[in-house]
Every structure is written in structure tokens, then in C-alpha cells.
PDB file of N, CA and C in Angstrom:
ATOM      1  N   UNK A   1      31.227-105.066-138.593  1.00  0.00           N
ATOM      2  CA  UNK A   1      32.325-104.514-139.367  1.00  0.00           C
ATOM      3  C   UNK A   1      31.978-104.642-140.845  1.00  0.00           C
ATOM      4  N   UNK A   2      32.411-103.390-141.496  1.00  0.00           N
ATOM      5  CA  UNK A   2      31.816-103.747-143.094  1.00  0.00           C
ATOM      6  C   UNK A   2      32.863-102.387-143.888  1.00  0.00           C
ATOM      7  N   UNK A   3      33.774-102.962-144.248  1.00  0.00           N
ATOM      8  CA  UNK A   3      34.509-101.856-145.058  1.00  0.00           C
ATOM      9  C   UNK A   3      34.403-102.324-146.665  1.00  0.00           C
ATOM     10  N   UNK A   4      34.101-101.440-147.110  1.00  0.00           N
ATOM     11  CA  UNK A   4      33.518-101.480-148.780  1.00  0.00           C
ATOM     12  C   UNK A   4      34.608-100.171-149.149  1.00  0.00           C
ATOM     13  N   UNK A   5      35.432-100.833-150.569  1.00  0.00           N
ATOM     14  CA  UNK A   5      36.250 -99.699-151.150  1.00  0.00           C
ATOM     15  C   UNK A   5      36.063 -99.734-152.229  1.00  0.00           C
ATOM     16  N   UNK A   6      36.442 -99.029-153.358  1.00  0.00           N
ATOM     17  CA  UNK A   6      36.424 -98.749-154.690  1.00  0.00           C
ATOM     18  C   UNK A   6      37.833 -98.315-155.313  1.00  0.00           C
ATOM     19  N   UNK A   7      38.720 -99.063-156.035  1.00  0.00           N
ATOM     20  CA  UNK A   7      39.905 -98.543-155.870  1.00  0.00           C
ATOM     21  C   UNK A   7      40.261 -98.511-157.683  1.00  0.00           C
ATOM     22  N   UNK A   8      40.608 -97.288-158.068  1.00  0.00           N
ATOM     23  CA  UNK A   8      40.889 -97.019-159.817  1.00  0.00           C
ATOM     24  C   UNK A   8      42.626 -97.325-159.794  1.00  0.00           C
ATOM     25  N   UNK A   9      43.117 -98.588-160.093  1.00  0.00           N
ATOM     26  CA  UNK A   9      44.282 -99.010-160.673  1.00  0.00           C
ATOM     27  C   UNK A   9      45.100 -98.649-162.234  1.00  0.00           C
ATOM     28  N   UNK A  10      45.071 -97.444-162.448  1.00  0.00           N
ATOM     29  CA  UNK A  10      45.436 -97.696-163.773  1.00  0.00           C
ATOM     30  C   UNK A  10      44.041 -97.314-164.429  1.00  0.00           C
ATOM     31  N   UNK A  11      43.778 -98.651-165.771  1.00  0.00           N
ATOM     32  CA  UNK A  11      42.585 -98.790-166.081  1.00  0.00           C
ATOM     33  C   UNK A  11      41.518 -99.908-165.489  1.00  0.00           C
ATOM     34  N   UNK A  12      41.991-100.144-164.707  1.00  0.00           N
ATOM     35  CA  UNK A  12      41.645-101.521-163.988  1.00  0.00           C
ATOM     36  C   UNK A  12      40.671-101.309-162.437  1.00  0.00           C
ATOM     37  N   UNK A  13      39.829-100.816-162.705  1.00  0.00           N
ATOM     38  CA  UNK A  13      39.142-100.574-161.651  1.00  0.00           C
ATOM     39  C   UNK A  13      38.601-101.607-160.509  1.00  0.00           C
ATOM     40  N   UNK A  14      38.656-101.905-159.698  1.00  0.00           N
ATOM     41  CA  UNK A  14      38.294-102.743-158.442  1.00  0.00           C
ATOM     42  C   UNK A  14      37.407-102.632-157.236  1.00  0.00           C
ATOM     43  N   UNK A  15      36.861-103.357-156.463  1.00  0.00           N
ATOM     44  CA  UNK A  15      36.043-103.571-155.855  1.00  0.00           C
ATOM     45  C   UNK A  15      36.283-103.962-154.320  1.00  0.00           C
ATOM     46  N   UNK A  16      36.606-103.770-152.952  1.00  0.00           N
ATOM     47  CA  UNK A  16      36.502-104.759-151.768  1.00  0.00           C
ATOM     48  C   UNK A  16      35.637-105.083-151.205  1.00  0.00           C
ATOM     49  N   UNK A  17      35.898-105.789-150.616  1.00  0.00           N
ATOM     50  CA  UNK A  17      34.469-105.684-149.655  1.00  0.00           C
ATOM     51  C   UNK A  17      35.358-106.904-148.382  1.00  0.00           C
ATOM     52  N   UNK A  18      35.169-106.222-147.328  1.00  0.00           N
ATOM     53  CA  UNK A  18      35.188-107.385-145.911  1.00  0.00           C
ATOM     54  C   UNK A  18      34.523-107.065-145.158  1.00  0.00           C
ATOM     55  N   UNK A  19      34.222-108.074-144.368  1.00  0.00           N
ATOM     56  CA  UNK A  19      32.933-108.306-143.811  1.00  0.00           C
ATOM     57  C   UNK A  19      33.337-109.336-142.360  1.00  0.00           C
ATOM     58  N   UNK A  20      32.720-108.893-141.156  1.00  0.00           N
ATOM     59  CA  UNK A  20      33.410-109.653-140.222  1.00  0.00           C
ATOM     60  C   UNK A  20      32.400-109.961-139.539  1.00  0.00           C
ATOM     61  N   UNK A  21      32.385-111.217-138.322  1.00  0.00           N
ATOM     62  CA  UNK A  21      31.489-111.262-137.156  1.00  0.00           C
ATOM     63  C   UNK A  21      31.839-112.099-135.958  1.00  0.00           C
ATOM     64  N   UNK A  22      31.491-111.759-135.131  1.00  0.00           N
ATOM     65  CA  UNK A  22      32.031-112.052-133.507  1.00  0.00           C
ATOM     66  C   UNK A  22      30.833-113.236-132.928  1.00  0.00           C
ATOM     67  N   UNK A  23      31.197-113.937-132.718  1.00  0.00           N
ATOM     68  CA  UNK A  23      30.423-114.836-131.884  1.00  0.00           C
ATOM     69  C   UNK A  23      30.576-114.820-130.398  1.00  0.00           C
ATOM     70  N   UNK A  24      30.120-114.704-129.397  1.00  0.00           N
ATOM     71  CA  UNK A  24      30.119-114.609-128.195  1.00  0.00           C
ATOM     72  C   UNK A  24      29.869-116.034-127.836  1.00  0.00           C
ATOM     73  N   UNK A  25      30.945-116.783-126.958  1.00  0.00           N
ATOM     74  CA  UNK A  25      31.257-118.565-126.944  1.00  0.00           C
ATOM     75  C   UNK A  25      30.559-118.410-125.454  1.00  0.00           C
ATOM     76  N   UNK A  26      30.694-116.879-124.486  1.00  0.00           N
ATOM     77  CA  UNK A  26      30.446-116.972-123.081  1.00  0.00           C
ATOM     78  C   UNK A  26      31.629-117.347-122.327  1.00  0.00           C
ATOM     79  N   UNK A  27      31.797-117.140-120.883  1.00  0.00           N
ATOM     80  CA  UNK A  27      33.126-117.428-119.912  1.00  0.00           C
ATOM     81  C   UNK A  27      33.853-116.118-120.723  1.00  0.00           C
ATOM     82  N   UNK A  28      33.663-115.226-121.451  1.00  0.00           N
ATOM     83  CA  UNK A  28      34.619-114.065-121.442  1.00  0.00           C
ATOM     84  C   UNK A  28      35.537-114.293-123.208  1.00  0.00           C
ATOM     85  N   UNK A  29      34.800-115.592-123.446  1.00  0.00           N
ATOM     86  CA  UNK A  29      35.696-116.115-124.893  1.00  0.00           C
ATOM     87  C   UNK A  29      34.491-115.512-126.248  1.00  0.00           C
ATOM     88  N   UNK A  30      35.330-115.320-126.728  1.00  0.00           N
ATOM     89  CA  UNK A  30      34.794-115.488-128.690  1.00  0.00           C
ATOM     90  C   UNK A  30      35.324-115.892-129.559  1.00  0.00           C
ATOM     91  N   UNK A  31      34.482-115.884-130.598  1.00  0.00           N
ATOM     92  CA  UNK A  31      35.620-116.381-132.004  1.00  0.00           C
ATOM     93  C   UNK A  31      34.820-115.357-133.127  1.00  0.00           C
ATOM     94  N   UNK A  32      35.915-114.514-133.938  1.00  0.00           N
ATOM     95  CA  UNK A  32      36.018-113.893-134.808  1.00  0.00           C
ATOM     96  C   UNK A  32      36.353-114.701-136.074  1.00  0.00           C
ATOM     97  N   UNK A  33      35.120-113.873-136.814  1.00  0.00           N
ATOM     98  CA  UNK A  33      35.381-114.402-138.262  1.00  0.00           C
ATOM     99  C   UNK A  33      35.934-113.312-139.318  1.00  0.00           C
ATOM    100  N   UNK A  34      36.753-113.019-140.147  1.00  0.00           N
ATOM    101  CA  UNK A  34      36.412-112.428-140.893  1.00  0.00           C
ATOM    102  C   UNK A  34      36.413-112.877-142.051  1.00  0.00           C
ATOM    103  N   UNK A  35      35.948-112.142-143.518  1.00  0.00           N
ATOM    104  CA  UNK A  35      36.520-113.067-144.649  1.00  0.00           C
ATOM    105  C   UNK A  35      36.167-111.673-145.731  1.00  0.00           C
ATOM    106  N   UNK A  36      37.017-111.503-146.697  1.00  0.00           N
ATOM    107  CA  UNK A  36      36.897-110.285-148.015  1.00  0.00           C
ATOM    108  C   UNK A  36      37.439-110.489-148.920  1.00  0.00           C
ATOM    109  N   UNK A  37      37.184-110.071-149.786  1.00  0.00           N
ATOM    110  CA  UNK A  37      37.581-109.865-151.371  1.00  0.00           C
ATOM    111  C   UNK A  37      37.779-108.901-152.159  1.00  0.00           C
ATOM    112  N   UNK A  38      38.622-109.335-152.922  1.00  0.00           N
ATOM    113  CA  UNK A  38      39.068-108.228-153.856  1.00  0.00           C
ATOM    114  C   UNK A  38      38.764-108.371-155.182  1.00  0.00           C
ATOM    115  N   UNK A  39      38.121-107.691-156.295  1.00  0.00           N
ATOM    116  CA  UNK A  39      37.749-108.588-157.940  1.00  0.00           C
ATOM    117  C   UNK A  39      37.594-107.351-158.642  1.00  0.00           C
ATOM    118  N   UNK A  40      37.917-107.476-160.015  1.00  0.00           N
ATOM    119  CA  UNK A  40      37.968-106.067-161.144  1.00  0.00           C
ATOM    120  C   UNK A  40      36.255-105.991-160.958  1.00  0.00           C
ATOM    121  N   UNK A  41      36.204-105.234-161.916  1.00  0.00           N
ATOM    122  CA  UNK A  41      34.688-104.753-162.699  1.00  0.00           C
ATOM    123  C   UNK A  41      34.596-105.513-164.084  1.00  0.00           C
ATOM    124  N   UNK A  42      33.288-105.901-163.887  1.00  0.00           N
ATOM    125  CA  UNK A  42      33.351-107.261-165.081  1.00  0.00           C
ATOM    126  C   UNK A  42      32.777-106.379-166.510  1.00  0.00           C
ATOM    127  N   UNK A  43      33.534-106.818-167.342  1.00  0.00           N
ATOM    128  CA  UNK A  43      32.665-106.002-168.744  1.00  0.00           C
ATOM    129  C   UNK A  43      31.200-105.197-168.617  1.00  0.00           C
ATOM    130  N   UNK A  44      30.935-104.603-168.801  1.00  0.00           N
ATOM    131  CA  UNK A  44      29.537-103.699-168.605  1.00  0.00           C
ATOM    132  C   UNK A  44      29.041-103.757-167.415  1.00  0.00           C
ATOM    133  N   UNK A  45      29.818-103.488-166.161  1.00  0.00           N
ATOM    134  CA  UNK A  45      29.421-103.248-165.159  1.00  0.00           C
ATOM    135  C   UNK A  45      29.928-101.660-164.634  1.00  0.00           C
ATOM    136  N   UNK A  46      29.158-101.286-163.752  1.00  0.00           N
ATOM    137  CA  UNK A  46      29.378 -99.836-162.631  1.00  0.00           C
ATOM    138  C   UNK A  46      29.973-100.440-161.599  1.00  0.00           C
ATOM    139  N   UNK A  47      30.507 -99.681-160.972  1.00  0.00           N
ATOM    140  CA  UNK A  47      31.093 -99.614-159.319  1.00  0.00           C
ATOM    141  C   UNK A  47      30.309-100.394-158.276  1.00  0.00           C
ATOM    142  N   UNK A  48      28.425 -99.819-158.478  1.00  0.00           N
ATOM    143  CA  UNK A  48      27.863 -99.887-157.715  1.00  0.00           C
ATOM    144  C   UNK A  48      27.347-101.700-158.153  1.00  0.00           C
ATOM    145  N   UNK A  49      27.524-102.071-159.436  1.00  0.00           N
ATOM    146  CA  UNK A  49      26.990-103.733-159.526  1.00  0.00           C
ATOM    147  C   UNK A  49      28.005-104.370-158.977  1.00  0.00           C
ATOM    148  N   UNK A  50      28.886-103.740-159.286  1.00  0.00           N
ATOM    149  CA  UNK A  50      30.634-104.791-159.117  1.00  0.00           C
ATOM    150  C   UNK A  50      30.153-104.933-157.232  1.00  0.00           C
ATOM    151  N   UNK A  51      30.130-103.611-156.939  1.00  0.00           N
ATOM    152  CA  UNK A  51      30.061-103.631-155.546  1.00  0.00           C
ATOM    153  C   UNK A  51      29.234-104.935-154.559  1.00  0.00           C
ATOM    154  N   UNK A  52      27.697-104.862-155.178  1.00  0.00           N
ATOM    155  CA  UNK A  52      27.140-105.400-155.043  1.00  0.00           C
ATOM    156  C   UNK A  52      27.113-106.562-154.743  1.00  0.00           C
ATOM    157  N   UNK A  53      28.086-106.991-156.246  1.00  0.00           N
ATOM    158  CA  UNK A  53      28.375-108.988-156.453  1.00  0.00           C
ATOM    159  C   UNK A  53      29.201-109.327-155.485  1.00  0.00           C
ATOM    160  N   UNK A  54      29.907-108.822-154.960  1.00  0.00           N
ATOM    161  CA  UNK A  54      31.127-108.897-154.346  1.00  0.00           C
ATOM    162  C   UNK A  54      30.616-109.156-152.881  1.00  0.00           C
ATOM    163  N   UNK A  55      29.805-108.172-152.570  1.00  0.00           N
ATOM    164  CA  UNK A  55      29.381-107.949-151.139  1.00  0.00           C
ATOM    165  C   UNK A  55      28.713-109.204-150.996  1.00  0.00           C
ATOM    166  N   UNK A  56      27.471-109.335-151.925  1.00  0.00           N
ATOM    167  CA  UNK A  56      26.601-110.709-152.181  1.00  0.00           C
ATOM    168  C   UNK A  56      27.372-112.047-151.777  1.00  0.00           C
ATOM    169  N   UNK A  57      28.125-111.676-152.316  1.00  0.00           N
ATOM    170  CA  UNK A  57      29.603-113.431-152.246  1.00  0.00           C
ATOM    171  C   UNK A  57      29.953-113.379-151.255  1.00  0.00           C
ATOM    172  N   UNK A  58      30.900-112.302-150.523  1.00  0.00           N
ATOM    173  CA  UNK A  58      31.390-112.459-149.267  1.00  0.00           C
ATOM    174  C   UNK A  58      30.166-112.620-148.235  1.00  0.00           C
ATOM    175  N   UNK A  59      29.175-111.994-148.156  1.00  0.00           N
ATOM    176  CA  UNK A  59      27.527-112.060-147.491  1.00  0.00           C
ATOM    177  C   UNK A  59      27.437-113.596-146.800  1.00  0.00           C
ATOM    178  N   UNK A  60      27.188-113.893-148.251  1.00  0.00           N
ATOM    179  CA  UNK A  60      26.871-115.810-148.033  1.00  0.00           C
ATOM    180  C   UNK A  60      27.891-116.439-147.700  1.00  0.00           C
ATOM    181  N   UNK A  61      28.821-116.517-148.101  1.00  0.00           N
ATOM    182  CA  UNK A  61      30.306-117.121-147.529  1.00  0.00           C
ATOM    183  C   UNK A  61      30.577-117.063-146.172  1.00  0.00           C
ATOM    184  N   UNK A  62      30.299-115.791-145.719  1.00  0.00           N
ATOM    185  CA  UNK A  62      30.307-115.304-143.727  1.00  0.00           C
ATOM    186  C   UNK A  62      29.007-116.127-143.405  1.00  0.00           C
ATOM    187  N   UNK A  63      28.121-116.083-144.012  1.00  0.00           N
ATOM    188  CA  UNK A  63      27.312-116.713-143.382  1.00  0.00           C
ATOM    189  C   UNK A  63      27.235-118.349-143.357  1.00  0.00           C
ATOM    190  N   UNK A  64      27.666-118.251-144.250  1.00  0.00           N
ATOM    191  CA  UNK A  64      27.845-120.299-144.357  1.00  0.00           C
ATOM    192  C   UNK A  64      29.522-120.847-143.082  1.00  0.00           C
ATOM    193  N   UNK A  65      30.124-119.999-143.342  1.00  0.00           N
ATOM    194  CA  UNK A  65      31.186-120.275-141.923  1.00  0.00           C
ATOM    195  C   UNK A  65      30.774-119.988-140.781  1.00  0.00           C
ATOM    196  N   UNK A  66      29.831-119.147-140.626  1.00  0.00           N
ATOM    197  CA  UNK A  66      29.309-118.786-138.953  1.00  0.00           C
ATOM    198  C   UNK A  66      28.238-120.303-138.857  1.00  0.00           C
ATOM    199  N   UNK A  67      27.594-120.406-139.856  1.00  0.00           N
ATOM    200  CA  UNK A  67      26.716-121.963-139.422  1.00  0.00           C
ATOM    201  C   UNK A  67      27.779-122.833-138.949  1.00  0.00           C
ATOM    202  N   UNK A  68      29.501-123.016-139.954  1.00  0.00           N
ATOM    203  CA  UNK A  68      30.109-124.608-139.575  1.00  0.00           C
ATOM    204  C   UNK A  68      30.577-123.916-138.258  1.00  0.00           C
ATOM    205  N   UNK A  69      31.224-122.688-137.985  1.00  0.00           N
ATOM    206  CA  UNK A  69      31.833-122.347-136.573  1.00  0.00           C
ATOM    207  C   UNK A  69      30.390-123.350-135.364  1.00  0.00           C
ATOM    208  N   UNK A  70      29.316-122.539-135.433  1.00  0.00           N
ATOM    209  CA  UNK A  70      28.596-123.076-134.833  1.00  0.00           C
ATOM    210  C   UNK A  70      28.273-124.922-134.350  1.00  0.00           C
ATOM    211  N   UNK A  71      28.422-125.379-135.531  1.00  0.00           N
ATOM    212  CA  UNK A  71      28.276-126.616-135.660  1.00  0.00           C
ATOM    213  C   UNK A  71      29.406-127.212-134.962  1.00  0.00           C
ATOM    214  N   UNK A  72      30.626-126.775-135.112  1.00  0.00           N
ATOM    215  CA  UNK A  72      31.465-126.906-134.446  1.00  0.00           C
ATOM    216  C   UNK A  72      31.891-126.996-132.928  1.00  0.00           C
ATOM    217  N   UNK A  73      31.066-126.016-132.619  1.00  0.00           N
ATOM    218  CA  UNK A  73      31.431-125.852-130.892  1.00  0.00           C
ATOM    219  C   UNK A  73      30.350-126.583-130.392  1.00  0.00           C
ATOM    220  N   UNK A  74      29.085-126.833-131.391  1.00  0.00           N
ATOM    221  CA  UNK A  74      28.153-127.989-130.462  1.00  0.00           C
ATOM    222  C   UNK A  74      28.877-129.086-129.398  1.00  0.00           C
TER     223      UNK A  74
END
């Protein structure tokens, strides 16, 4: 799952990004993660950097909770 938006507020232009992932536990169970964000456009940035940073952050963040999920069900 990966929905990326671009949304013009006014003058206030913005960025999303969420990002999700499914773990398969087995016996028919999972656990879903998701996690996203929302953040302006930082002084001298485009759509496509804002986009970027954003995605970058949520990226590592999903990925650092799918390690503790894991660690977890050990």
C-alpha cells in the first residue's frame, strides 16, 4: 500500500505520504501496520523534494516498527 498526495491549501502547499505492511503471523492471523504523514513544503523546496522527505521518514519509521512487531512475537 503506498498512497502519496499533493494537496494546494490556500498558499500552503502539502505533502502525504502512507505507507502500510502486513505481516503474515500464519494459522490464518496477521498484523497490519500502517503509519503516514502529513507536512508543508519547507522554504525552497518542490513537491517532488517535499515528497521525497516525507516518504524517506515514513520509509524508516515502517521499517523500524516492523523490526519491534517482529521482536515482539518472538
Amino acid at each position: 500500500m503506498d498512497r502519496r498526495n499533493v494537496v494546494n491549501m490556500s498558499d500552503k502547499t502539502t505533502v502525504s505520504v502512507t505507507l502500510g505492511y502486513t505481516l503474515n503471523l500464519g494459522n490464518f492471523q496477521s498484523l497490519r501496520l500502517d503509519l503516514g504523514c502529513t507536512d508543508f513544503l519547507r522554504e525552497g523546496e518542490n513537491e517532488d523534494a517535499a515528497m521525497e522527505r516525507v516518504y524517506s521518514f515514513i520509509e524508516g519509521k515502517l521499517l523500524t516498527k516492523i523490526e519491534d512487531a517482529k521482536k515482539e512475537l518472538e
